[in-house]
Protein backbone atom coordinates (compact mmCIF):
# COMPACT_ATOMS: atom_id res chain seq x y z
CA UNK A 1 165.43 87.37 97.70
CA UNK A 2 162.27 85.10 97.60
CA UNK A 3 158.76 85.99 97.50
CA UNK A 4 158.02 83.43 100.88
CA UNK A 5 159.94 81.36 102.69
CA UNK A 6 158.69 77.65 102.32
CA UNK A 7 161.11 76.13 104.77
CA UNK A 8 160.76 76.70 108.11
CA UNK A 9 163.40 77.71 110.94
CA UNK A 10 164.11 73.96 111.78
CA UNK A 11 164.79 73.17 108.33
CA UNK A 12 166.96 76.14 107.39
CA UNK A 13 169.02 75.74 111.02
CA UNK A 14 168.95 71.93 109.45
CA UNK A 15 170.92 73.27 106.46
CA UNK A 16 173.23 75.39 107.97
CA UNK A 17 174.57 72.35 110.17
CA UNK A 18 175.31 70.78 106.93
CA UNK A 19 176.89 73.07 105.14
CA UNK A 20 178.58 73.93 108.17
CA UNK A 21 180.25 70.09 107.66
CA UNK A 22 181.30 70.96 104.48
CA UNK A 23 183.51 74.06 105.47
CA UNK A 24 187.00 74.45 106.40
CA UNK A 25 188.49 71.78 108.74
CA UNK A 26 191.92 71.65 108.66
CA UNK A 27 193.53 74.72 110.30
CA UNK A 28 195.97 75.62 106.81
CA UNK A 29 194.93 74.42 103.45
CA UNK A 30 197.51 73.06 101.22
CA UNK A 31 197.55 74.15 97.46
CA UNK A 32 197.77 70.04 97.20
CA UNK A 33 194.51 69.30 99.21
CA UNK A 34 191.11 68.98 98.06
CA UNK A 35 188.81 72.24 99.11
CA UNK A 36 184.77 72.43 99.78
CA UNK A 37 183.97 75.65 100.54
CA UNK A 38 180.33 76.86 100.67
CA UNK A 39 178.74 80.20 99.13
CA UNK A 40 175.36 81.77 99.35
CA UNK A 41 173.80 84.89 97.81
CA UNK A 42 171.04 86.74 99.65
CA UNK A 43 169.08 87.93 96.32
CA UNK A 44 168.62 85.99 93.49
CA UNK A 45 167.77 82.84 91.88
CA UNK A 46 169.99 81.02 89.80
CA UNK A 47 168.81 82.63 86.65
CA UNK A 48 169.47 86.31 88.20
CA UNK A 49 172.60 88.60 87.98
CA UNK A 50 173.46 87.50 91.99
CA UNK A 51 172.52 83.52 90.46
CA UNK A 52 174.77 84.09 87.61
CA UNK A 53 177.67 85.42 89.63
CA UNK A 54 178.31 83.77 92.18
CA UNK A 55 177.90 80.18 89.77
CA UNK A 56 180.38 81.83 87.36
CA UNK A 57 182.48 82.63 90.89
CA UNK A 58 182.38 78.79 91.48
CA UNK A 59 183.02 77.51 87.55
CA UNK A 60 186.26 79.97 87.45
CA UNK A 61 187.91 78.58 91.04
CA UNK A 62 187.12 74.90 90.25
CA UNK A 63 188.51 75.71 86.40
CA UNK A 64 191.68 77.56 87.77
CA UNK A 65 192.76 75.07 90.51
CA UNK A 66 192.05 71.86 88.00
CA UNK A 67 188.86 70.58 90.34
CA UNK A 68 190.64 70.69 93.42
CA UNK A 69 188.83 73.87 94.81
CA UNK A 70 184.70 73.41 94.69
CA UNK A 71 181.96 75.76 96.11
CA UNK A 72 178.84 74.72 96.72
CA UNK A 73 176.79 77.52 96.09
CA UNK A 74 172.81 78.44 97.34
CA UNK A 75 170.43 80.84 95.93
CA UNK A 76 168.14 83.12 97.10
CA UNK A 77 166.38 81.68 100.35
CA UNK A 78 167.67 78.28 100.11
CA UNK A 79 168.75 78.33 103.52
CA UNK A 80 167.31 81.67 105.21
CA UNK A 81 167.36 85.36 104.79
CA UNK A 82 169.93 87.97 104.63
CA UNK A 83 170.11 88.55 108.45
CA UNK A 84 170.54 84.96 108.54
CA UNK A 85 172.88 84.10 106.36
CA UNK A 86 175.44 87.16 107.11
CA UNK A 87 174.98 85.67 110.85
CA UNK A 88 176.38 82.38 109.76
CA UNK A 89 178.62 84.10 107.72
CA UNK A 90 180.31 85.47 110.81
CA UNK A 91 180.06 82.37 112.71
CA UNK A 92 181.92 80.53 109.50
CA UNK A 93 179.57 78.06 108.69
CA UNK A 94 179.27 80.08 105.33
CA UNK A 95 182.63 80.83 103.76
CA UNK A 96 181.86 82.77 100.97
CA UNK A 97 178.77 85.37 100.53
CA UNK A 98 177.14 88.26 98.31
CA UNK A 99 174.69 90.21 99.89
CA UNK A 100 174.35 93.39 101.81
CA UNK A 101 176.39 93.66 105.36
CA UNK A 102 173.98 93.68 107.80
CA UNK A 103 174.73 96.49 110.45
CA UNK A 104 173.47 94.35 113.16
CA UNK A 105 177.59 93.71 113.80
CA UNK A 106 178.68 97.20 113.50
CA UNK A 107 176.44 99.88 112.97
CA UNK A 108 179.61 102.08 110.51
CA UNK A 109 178.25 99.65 108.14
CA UNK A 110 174.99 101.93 107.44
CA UNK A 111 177.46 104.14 105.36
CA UNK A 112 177.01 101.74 102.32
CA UNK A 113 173.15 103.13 102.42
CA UNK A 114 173.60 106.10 103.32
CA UNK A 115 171.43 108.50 101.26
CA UNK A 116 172.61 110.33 98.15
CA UNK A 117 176.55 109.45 98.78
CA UNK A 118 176.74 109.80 94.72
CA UNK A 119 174.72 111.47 91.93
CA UNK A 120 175.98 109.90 88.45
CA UNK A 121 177.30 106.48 87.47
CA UNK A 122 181.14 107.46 86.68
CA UNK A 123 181.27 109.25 90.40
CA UNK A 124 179.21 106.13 91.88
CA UNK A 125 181.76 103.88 90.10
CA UNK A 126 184.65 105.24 91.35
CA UNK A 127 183.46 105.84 94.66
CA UNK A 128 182.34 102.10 94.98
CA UNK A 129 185.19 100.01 93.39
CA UNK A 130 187.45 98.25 95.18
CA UNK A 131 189.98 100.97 95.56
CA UNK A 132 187.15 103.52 95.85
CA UNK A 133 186.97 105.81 98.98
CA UNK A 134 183.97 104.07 100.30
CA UNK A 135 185.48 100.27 99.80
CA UNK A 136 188.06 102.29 102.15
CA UNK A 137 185.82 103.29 104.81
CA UNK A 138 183.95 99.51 105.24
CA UNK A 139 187.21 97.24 104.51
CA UNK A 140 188.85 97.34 108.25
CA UNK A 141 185.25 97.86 110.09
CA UNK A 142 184.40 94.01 108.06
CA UNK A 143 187.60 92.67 109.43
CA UNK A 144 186.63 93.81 112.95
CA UNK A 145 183.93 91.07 112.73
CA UNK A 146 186.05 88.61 111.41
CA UNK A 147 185.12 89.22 107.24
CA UNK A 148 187.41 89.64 104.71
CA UNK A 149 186.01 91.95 101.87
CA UNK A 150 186.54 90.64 98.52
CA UNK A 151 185.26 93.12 96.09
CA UNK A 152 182.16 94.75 94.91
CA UNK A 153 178.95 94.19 92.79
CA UNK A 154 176.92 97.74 91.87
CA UNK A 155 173.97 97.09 90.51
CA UNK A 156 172.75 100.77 90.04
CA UNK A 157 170.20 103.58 91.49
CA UNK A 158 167.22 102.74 93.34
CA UNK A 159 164.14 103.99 93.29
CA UNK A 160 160.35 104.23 94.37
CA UNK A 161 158.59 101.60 92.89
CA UNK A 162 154.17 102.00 93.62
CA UNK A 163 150.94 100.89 93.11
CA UNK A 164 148.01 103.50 91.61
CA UNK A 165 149.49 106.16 92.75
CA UNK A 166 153.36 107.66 93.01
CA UNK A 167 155.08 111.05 94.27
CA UNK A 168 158.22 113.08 93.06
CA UNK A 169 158.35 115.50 95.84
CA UNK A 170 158.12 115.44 100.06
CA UNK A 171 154.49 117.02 99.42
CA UNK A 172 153.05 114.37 97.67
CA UNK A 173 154.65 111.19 99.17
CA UNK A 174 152.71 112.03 102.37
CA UNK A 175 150.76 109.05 103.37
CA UNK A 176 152.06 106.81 100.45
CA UNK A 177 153.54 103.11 102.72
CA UNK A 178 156.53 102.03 101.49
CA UNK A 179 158.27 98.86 102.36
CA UNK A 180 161.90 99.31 103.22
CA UNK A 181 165.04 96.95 103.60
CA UNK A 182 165.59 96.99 107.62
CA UNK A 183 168.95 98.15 107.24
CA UNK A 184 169.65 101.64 108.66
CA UNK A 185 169.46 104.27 107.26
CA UNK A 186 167.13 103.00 104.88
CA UNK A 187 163.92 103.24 106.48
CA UNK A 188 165.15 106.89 107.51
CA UNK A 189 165.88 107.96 104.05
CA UNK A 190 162.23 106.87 103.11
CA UNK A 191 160.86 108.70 105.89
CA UNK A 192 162.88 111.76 105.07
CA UNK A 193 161.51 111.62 101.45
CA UNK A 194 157.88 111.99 102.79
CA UNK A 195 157.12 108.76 102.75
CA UNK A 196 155.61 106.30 105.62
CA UNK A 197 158.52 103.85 105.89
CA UNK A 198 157.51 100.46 106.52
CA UNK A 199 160.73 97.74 107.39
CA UNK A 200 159.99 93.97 105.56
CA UNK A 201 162.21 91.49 104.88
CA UNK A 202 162.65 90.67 101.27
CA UNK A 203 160.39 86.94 101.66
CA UNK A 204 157.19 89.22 102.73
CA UNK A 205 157.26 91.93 100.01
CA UNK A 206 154.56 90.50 97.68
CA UNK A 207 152.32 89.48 100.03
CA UNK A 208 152.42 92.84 101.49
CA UNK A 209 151.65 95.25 98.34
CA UNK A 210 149.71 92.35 97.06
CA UNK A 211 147.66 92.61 101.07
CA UNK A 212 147.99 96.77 101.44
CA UNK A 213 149.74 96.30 103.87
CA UNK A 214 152.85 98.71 101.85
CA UNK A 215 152.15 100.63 98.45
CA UNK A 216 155.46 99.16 97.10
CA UNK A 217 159.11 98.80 97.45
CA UNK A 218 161.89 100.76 97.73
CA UNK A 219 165.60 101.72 97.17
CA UNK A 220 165.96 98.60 95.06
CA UNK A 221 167.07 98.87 91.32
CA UNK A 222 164.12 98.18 88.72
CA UNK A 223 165.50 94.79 87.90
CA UNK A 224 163.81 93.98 91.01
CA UNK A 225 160.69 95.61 91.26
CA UNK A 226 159.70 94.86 87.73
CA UNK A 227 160.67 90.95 87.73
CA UNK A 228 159.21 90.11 90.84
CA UNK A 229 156.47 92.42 91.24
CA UNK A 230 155.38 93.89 87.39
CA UNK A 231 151.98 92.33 88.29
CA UNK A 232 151.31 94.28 91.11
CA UNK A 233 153.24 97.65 90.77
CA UNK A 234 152.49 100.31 88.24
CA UNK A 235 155.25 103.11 88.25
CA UNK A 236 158.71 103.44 88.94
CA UNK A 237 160.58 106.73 90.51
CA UNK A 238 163.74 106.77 90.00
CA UNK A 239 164.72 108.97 92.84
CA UNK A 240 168.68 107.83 92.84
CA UNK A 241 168.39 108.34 96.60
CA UNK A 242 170.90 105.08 97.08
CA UNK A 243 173.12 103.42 94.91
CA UNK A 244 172.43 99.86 95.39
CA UNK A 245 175.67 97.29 96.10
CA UNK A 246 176.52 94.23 97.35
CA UNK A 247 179.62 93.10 98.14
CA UNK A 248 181.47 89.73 97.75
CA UNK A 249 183.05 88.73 102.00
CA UNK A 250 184.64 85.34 103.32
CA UNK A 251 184.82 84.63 106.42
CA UNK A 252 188.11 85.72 107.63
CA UNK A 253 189.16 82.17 109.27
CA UNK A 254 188.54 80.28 106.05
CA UNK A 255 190.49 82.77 104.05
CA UNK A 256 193.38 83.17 106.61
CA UNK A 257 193.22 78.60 106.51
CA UNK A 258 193.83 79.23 103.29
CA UNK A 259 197.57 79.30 101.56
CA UNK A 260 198.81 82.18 99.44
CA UNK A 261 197.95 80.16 96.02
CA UNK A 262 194.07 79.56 96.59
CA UNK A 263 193.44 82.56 98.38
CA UNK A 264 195.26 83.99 94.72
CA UNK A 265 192.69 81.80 93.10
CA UNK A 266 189.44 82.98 94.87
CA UNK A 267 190.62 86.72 95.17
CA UNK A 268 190.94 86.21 91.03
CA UNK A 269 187.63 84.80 90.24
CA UNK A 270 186.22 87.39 92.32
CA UNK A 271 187.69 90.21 90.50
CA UNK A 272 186.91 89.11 87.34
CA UNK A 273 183.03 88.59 87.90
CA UNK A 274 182.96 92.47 89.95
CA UNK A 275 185.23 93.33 86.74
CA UNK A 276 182.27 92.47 84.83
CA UNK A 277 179.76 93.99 86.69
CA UNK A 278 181.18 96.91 86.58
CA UNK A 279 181.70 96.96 82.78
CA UNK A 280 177.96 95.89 82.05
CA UNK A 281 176.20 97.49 85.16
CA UNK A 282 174.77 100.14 83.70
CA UNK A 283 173.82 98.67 80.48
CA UNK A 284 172.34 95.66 82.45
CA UNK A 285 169.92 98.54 84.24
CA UNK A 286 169.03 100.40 81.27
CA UNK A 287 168.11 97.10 79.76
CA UNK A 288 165.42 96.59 82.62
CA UNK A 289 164.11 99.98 82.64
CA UNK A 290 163.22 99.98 78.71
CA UNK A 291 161.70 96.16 79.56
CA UNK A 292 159.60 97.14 82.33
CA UNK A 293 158.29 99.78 80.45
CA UNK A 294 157.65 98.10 77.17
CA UNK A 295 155.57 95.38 79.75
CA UNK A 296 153.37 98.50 81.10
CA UNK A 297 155.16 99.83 83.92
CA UNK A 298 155.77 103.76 83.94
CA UNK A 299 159.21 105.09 84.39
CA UNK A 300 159.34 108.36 85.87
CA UNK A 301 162.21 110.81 86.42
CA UNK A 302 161.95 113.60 88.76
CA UNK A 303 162.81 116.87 87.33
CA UNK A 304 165.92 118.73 88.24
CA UNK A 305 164.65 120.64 91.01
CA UNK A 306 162.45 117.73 92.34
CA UNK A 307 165.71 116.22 93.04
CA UNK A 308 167.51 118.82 94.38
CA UNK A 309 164.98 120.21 96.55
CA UNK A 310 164.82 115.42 98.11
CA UNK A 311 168.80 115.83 98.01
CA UNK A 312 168.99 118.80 99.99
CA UNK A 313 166.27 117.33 102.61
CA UNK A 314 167.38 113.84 103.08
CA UNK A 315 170.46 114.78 103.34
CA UNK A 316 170.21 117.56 105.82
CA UNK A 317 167.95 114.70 108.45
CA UNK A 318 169.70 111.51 107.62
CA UNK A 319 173.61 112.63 107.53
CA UNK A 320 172.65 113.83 110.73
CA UNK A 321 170.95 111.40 112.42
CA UNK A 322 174.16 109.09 110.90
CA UNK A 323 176.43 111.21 112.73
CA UNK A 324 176.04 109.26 115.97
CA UNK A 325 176.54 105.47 114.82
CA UNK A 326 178.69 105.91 111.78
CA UNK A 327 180.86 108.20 113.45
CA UNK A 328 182.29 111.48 112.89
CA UNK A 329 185.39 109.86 111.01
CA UNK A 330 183.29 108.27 108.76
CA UNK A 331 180.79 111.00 108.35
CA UNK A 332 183.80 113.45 107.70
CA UNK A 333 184.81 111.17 104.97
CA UNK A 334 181.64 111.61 103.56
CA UNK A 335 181.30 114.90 103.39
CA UNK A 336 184.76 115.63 101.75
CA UNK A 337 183.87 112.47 98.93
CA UNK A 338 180.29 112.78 98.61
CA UNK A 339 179.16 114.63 95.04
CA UNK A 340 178.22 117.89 95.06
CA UNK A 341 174.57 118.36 93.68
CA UNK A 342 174.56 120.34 89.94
């Protein structure tokens, strides 16, 4: 995630063709051959949770395979946006990635944002690890578009992050603009909150609260909304109405090129940073809720039956309008998993 793009769609194309060169080659890697693979994160600079992880990612492979497996890794932007990047992803001129599946491939995908899936962090952590019921639904629709998934990364609940003005109910949301990821449902949750749903790409968020053009964000966690737009944005809803996560996907060809020992080697590095995340996950989220309000922003939770009365809504138009593209396999997954309201 970058506030604007500086490069422009020459240059990025530019440096996918080179990282393309660094990829796999060879049609099986040997655990005796020297490996450049290449890994990019959609969100994050280097100094960021995604920055942190996917550098520790690359220290712990080149550690455990004495040098002979490197990653070259790119941050936020570097070479394009999430669309972007998950394209060249599936094309394999990424190997590795952390970001959000874009449902552009297969539309199941939306499940990951589907709307209040999970109402607390023990049933959102169980739900979402790699063994979880939902890592279960998305595993074999990635590997139908040629990904391999890897493991997790939660972050935690998102919210409704405004300027001047902010709502806790359907009534007063009306004519409040909020940007949206494009990703479906996500613009349809918003909408179903009351809200006036407005899809933009992560690069053209601060010019658009800082322009009118949205009142704020939404549906990311307030790591987010307070680092990169505290100077603009003045309260902070946490509505819960997604639990935000990214997950860690290689290209299936590179990871089938690979043999049993390095794939061993990746899969382990990989599990030990989402092993991490998921220990210090909510801590790390906590931690940027009591900093964004010590800095001036105002953290507001809705009361009890503010969030019942959003649950009941959004649910009731988006897990129907879901049932269609997601399926009525996954959908009936969701409904015998999903948490029951209190």
């Amino acid at each position: 995630m970058v506030l604007n793009y500086s490069r422009k769609i020459s240059s990025s194309i530019a440096a996918v063709s080179c990282i393309a060169a660094l990829g796999f080659s060879a049609l099986t890697w040997g655990s005796d051959k020297e490996i450049k693979l290449t890994m990019a994160t959609e969100s994050g600079d280097r100094e960021s949770p995604h920055g942190m992880a996917v550098k520790r990612i690359s220290d712990i492979v080149e550690e455990k395979s004495d040098g002979r497996i490197s990653i070259n890794v790119f941050y936020q932007g570097e070479i394009g946006g999430p669309q972007e990047l998950f394209d060249q992803l599936v094309r394999g001129n990424l190997d590795l990635f952390l970001g959000w599946p874009q449902t552009s491939y297969d539309e199941r995908l939306g499940v990951l944002q589907l709307p209040y899936l999970t109402l607390s962090w023990d049933e959102a952590l169980e739900a979402y690890n790699k063994d979880g019921w939902i890592s279960e639904v998305i595993k074999p629709i990635l590997s139908d578009i040629g990904l391999e998934y890897l493991g997790p990364f939660p972050e935690g609940f998102g919210g409704i992050a405004t300027a001047d003005t902010y709502a806790t109910n359907y009534e007063d949301a009306q004519g409040i603009k909020l940007r949206s990821q494009p990703i479906f449902p996500l613009p349809q949750t918003i909408q179903a909150m009351g809200f006036q749903a407005v899809p933009i790409d992560w690069s053209e968020v601060y010019t658009s609260i800082q322009t009118g053009v949205v009142d704020g964000d939404s549906s990311n966690v307030i790591f987010w909304d307070y680092t990169y737009f505290n100077d603009l944005l003045d309260y902070f809803v946490h509505s819960k109405h997604n639990f935000s996560f990214y997950t860690f996907l290689m290209n299936q060809d590179s990871w089938r090129s690979l043999d049993e020992e390095d794939r061993g080697i990746i899969a382990d590095a990989v599990e030990t940073v989402a092993n991490e995340q998921f220990d210090n996950a909510k801590a790390e989220d906590e931690k940027w809720i009591q900093k964004a309000q010590e800095d001036g922003m105002e953290y507001i939770v809705p009361t009890d039956e503010e969030m019942a009365a959003w649950i009941e809504r959004v649910r009731d138009d988006v897990w129907v309008q879901a049932e269609e593209p997601l399926g009525t396999d996954i959908m009936d997954a969701v409904r015998a998993h999903a948490s029951e309201p209190k």
